[in-house]
C-alpha atoms as a PDB file:
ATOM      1  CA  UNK A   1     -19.804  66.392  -3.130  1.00  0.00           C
ATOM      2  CA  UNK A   2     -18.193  63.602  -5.145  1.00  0.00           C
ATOM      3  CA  UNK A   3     -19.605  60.119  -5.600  1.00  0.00           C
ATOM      4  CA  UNK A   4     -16.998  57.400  -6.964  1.00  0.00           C
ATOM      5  CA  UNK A   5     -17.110  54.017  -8.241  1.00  0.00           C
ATOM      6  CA  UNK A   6     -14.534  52.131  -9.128  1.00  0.00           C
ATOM      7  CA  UNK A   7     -14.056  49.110 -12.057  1.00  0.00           C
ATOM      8  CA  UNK A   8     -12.144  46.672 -13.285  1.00  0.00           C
ATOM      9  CA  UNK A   9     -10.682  44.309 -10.555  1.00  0.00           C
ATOM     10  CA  UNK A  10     -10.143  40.627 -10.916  1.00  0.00           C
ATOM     11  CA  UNK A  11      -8.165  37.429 -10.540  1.00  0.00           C
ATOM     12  CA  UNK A  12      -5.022  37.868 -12.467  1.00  0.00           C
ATOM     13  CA  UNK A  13      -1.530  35.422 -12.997  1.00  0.00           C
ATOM     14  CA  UNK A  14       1.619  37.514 -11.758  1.00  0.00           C
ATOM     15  CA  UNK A  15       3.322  39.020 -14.530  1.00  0.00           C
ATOM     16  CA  UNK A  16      -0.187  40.080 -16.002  1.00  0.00           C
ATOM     17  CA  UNK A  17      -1.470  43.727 -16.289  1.00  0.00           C
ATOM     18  CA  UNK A  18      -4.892  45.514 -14.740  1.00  0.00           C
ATOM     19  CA  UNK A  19      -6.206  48.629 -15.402  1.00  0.00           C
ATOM     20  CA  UNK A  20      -8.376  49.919 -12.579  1.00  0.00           C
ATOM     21  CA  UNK A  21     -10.936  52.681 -13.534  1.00  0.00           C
ATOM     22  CA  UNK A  22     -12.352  54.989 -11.098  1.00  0.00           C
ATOM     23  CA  UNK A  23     -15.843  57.320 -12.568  1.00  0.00           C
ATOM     24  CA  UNK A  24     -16.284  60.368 -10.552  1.00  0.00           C
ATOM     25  CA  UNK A  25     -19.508  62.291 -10.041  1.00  0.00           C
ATOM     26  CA  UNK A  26     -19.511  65.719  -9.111  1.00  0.00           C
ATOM     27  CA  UNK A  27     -19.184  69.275  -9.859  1.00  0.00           C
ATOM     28  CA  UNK A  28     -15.281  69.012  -8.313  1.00  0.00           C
ATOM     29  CA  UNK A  29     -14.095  66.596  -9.917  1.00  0.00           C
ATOM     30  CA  UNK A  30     -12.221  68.846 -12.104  1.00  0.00           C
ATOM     31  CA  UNK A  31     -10.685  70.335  -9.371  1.00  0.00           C
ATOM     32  CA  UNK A  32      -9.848  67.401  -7.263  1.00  0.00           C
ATOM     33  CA  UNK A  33      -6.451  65.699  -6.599  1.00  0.00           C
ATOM     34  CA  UNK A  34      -7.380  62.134  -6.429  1.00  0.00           C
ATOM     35  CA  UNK A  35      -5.302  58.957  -5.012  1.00  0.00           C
ATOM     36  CA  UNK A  36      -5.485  55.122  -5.011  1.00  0.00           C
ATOM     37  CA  UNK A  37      -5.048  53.342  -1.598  1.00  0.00           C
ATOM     38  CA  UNK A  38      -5.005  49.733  -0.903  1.00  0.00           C
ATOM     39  CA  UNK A  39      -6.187  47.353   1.743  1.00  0.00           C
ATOM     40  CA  UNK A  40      -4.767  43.557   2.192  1.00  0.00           C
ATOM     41  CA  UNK A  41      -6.359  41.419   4.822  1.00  0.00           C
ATOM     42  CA  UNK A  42      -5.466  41.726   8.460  1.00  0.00           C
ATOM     43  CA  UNK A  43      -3.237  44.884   7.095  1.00  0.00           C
ATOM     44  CA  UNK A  44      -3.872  48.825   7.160  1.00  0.00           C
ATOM     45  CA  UNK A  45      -4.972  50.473   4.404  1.00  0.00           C
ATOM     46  CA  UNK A  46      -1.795  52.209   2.637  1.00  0.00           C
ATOM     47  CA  UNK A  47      -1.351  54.877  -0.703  1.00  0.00           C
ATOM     48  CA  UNK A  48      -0.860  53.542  -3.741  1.00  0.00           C
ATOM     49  CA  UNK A  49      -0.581  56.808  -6.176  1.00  0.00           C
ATOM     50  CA  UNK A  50      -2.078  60.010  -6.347  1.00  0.00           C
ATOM     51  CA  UNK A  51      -2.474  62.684  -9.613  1.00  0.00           C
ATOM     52  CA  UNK A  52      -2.859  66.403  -9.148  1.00  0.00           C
ATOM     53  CA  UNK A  53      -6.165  68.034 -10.923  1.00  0.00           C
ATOM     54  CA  UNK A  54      -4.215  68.612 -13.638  1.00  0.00           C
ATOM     55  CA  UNK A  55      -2.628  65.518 -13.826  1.00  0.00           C
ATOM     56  CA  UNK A  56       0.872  67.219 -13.934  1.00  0.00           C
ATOM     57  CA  UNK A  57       1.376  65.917 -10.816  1.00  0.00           C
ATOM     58  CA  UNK A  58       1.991  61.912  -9.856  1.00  0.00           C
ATOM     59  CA  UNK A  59       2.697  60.460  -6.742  1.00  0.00           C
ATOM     60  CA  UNK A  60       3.830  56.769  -5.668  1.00  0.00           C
ATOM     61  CA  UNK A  61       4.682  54.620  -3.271  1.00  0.00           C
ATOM     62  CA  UNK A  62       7.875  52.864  -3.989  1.00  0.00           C
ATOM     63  CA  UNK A  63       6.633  49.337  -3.793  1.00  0.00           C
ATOM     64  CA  UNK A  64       4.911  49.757  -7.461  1.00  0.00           C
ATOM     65  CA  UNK A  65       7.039  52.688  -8.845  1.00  0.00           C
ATOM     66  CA  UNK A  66       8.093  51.658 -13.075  1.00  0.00           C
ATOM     67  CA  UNK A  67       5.090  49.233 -12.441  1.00  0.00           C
ATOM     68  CA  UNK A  68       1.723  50.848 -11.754  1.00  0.00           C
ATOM     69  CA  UNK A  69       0.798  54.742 -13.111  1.00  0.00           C
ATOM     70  CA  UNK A  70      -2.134  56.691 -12.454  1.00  0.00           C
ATOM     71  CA  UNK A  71      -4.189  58.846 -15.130  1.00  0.00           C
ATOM     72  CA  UNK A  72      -7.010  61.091 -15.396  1.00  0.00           C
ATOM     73  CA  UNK A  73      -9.418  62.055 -18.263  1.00  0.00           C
ATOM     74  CA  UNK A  74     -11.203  65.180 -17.259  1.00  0.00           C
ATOM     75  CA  UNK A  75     -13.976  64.428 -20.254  1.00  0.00           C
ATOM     76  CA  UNK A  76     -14.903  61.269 -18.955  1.00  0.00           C
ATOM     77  CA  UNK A  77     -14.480  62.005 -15.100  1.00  0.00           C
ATOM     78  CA  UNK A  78     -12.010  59.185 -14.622  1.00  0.00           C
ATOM     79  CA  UNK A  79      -9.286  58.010 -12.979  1.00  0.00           C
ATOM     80  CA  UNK A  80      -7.384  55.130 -14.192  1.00  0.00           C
ATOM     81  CA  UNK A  81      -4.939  53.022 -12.261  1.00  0.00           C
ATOM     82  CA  UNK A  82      -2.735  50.690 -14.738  1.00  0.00           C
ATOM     83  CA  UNK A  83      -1.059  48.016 -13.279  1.00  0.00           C
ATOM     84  CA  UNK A  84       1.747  45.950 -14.945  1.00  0.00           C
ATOM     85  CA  UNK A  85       4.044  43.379 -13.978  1.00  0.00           C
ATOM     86  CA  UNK A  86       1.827  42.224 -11.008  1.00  0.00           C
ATOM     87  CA  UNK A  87       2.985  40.152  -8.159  1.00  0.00           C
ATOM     88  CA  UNK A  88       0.794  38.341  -5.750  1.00  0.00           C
ATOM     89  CA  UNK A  89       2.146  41.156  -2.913  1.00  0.00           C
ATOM     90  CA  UNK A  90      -0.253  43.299  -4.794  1.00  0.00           C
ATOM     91  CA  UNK A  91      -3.605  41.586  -3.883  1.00  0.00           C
ATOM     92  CA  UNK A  92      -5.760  43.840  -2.258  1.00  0.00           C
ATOM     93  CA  UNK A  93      -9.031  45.839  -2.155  1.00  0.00           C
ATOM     94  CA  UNK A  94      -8.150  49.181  -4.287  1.00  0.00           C
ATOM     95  CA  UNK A  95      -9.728  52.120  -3.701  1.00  0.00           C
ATOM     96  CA  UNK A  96     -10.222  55.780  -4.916  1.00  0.00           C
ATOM     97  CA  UNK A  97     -10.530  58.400  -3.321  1.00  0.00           C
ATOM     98  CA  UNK A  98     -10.824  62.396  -3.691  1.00  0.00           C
ATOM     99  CA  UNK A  99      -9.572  65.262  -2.187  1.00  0.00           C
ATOM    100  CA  UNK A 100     -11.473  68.643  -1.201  1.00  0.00           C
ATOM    101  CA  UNK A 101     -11.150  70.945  -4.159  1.00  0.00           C
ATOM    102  CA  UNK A 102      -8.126  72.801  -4.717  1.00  0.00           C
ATOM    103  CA  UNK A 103      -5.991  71.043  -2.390  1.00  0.00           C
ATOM    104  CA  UNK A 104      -2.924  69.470  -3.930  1.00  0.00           C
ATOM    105  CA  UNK A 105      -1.924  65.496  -3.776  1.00  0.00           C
ATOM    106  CA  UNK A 106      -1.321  63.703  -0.937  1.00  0.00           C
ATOM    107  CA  UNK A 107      -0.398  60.287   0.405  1.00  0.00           C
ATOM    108  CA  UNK A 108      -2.144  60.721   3.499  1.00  0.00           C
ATOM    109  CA  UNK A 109      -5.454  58.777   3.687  1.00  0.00           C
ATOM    110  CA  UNK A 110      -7.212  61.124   6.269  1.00  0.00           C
ATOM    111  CA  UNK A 111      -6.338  64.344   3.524  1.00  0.00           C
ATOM    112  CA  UNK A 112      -9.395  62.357   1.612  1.00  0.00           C
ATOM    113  CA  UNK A 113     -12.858  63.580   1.910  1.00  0.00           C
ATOM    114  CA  UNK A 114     -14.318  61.014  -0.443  1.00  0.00           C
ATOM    115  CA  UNK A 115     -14.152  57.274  -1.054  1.00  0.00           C
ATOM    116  CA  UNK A 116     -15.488  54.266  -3.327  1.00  0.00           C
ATOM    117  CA  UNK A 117     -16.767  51.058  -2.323  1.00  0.00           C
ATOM    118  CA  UNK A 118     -13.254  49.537  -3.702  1.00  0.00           C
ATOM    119  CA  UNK A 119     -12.514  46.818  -6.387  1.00  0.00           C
ATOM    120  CA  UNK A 120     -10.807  43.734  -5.341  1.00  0.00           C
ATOM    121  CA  UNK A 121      -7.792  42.908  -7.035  1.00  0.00           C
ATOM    122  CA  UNK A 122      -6.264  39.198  -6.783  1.00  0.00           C
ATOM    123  CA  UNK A 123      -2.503  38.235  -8.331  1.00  0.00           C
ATOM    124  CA  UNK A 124      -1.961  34.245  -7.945  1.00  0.00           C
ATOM    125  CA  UNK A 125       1.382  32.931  -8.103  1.00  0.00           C
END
């Protein structure tokens, strides 16, 4: 089992930066490839970037590619989403999510067993 809550949303100018942080509880976590997925009003919810356990592996949807990257620190059980150069096309709820163990990344939302409450993220123009 693997609880997680994610941090550090907000209201932000485009052009500013974010950095979204996602603590994981669990014996797995170590052995979890974990992903952040997005939701905008009236729109489905849609992958954002996902990191192998190792973090050797990235993943990411082209719409934030040289713009957003996604971390892990294994000590502290946390994911990190940085965000740079943000436009208002990013506001959304952000969420993180984990797959089973030993199962390798994925941009597909129903590959995720586990999911936070989200952290809403707002870019004004």
């Amino acid at each position: 089992q693997v609880q997680l809550v994610e941090s550090g949303g907000g209201l932000v100018q485009a052009g500013d930066s974010l950095r979204l942080s996602c603590a994981a509880s669990g014996r797995t976590f170590s052995n979890s490839a974990m992903g952040w997925f997005r939701q905008a009003p009236g729109k489905e919810r849609e992958f954002v970037a996902a990191i192998s356990p190792t973090g050797g592996s990235t993943k990411y949807t082209d719409s934030v590619k040289g713009r957003f990257a996604i971390s892990r620190d294994s000590a502290e059980n946390t994911v990190y989403l940085q965000m740079n150069s943000l436009k208002p096309e990013d506001t959304a709820v952000y969420y993180c999510a984990a797959r089973p163990a030993y199962c390798s990344i994925s941009s597909s939302a129903n590959e995720y067993a586990y999911w936070g409450q989200g952290t809403q993220v707002t870019v004004s123009s």
